[in-house]
Protein backbone atom coordinates (compact mmCIF):
# COMPACT_ATOMS: atom_id res chain seq x y z
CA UNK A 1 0.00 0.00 0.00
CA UNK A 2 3.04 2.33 0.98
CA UNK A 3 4.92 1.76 -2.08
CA UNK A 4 1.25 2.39 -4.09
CA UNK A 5 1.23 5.67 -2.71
CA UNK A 6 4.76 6.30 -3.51
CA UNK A 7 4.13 5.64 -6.97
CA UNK A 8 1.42 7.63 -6.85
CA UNK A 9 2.78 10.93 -5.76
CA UNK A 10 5.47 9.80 -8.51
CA UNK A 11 2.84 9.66 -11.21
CA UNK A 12 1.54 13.15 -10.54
CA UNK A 13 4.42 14.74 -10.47
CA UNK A 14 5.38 13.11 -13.67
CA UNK A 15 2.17 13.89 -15.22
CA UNK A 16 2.11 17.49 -14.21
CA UNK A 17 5.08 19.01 -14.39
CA UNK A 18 6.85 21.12 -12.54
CA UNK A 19 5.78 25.19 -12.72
CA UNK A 20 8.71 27.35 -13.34
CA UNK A 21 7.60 29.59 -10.49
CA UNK A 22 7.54 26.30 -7.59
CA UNK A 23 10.09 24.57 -6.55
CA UNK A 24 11.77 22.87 -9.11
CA UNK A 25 12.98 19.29 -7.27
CA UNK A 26 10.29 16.87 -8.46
CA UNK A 27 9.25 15.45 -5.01
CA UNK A 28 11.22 15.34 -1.85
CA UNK A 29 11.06 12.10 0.85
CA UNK A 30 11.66 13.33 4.85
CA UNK A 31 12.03 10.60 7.38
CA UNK A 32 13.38 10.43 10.95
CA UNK A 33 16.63 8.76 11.20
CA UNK A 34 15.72 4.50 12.61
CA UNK A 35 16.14 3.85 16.44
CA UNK A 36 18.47 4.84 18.59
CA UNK A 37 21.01 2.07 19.62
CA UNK A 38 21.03 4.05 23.03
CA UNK A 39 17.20 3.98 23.54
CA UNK A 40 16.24 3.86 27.21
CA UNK A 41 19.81 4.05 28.53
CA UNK A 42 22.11 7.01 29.45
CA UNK A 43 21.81 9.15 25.83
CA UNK A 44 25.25 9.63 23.85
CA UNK A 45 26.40 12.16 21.61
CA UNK A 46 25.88 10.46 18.33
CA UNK A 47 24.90 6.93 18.81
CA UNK A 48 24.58 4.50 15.68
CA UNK A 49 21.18 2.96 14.63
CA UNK A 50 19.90 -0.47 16.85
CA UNK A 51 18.98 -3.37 15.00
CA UNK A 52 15.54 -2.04 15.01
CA UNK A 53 16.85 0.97 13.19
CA UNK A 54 19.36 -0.99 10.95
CA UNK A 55 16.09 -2.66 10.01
CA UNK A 56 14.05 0.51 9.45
CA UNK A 57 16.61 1.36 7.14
CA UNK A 58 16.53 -1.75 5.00
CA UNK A 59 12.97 -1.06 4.90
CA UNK A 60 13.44 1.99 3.30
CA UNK A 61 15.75 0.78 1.09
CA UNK A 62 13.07 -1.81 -0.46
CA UNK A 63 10.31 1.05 -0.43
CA UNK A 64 12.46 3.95 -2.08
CA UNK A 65 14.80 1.39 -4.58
CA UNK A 66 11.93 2.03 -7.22
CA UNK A 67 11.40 5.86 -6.74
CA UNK A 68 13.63 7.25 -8.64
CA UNK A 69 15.66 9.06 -5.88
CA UNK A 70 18.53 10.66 -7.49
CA UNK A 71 20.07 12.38 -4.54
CA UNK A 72 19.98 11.97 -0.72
CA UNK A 73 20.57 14.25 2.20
CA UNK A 74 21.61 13.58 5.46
CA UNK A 75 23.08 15.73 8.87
CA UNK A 76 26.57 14.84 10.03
CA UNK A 77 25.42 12.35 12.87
CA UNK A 78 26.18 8.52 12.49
CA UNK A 79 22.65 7.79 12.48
CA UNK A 80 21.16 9.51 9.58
CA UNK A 81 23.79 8.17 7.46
CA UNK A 82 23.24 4.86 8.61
CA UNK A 83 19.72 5.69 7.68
CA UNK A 84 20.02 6.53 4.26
CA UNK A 85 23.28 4.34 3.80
CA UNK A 86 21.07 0.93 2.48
CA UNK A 87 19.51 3.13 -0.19
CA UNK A 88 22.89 5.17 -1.29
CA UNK A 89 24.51 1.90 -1.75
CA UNK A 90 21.76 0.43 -4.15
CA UNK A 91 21.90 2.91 -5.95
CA UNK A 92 25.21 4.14 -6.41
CA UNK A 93 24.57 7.46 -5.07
CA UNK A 94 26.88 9.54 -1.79
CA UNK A 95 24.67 11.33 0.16
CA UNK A 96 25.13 15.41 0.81
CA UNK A 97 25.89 15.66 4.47
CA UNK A 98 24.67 19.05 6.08
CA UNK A 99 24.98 20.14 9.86
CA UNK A 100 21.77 18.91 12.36
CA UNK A 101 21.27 22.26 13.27
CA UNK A 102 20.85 24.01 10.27
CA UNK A 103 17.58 23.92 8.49
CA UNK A 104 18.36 26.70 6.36
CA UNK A 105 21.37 24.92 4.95
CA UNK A 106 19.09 21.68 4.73
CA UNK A 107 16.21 23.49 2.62
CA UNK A 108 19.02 25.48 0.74
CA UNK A 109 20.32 22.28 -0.63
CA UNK A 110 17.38 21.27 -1.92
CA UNK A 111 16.14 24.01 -3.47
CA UNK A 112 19.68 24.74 -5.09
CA UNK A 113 21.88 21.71 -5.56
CA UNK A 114 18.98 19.65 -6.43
CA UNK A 115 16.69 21.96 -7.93
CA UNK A 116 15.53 18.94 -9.88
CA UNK A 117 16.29 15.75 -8.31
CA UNK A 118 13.86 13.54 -6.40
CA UNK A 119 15.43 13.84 -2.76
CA UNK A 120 15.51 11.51 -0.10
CA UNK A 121 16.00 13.83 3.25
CA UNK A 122 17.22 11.62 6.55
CA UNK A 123 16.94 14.42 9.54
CA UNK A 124 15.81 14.23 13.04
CA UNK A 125 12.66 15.04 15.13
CA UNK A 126 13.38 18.39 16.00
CA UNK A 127 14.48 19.17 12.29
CA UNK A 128 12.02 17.62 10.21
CA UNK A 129 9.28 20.06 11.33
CA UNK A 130 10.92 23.03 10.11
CA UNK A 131 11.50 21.31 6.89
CA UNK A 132 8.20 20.65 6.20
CA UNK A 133 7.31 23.88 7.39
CA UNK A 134 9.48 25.47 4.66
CA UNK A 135 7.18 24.01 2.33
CA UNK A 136 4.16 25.25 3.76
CA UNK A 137 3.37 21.84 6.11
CA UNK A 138 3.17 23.66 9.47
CA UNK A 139 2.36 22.22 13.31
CA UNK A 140 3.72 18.54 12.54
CA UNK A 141 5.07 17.04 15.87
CA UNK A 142 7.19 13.88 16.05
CA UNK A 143 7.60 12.29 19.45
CA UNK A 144 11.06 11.07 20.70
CA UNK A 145 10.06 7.35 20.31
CA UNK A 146 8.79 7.88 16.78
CA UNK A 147 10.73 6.90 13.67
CA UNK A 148 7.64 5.36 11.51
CA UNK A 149 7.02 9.07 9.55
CA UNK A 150 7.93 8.75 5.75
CA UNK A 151 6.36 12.38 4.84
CA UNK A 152 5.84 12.97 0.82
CA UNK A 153 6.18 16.27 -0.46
CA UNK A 154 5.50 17.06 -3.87
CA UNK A 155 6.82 20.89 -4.32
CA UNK A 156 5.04 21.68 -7.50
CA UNK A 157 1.51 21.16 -5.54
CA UNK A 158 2.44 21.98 -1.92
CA UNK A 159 0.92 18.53 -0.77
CA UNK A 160 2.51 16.87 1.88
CA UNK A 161 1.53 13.70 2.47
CA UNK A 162 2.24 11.87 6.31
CA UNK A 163 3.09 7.99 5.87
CA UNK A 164 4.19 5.27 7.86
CA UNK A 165 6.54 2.99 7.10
């Protein structure tokens, strides 16, 4: 069903277009980096990803292998690369790293160094909120023991679209 609506969002922006005055990237992919391997124990600087989250991020790997991603972004922290680092391998791709705590610089890359890539965007719950609000998607909360969120964004439309994954 997941991988439906992926195509989906594909379709339409294939079938559309994008408008010269939108964004130009074609659609962008924001998750949460997978579990913590500290979860429930004294929290460390920049832990890697659990099993669970090694997991999560095979799982992504078999839902975003077919969506024509063409660039990825991650922050500097273990995690998020380990994240995204399933997917970059499959497809041959080295993800842009950009610093946790700069949104700006995360929006910035998308909207200039992939101006028309399809963007897979590994970030962290206090970041991915003011990502999505940069594209109009504003008051999204994402609890500390939440890494399920696979949020669609198709530029050309404004639609975000909240999955789980």
């Amino acid at each position: 069903m997941q991988r439906r609506l992926i195509g989906f969002a594909v379709m339409i922006v294939l079938v559309l277009g994008v408008p010269k005055h939108a964004f130009a990237h074609k659609l962008v992919f924001v998750v949460r980096h997978g579990e913590r391997a500290d979860a429930g124990m004294t929290q460390q600087a920049d832990p890697p990803l659990s099993s669970a989250g090694q997991a999560r991020a095979q799982k992504l790997m078999t839902m975003l292998a077919d969506a024509g991603v063409t660039a990825i972004v991650t922050t500097e922290l273990v995690r998020t690369q380990q994240t995204a680092q399933p997917l970059a391998a499959k497809l041959g791709l080295t993800p842009d790293v950009v610093q946790h705590d700069n949104v700006q610089g995360v929006v910035a890359t998308l909207k200039i160094t992939h101006a028309t890539d399809v963007v897979l965007v590994v970030g962290h719950s206090d970041t991915i909120p003011a990502i999505l609000k940069a594209y109009g998607k504003a008051d999204v909360t994402i609890p500390d023991n939440e890494y399920d969120d696979l949020f669609v964004i198709v530029p050309a439309t404004g639609m975000v679209v909240r999955l789980r994954y």
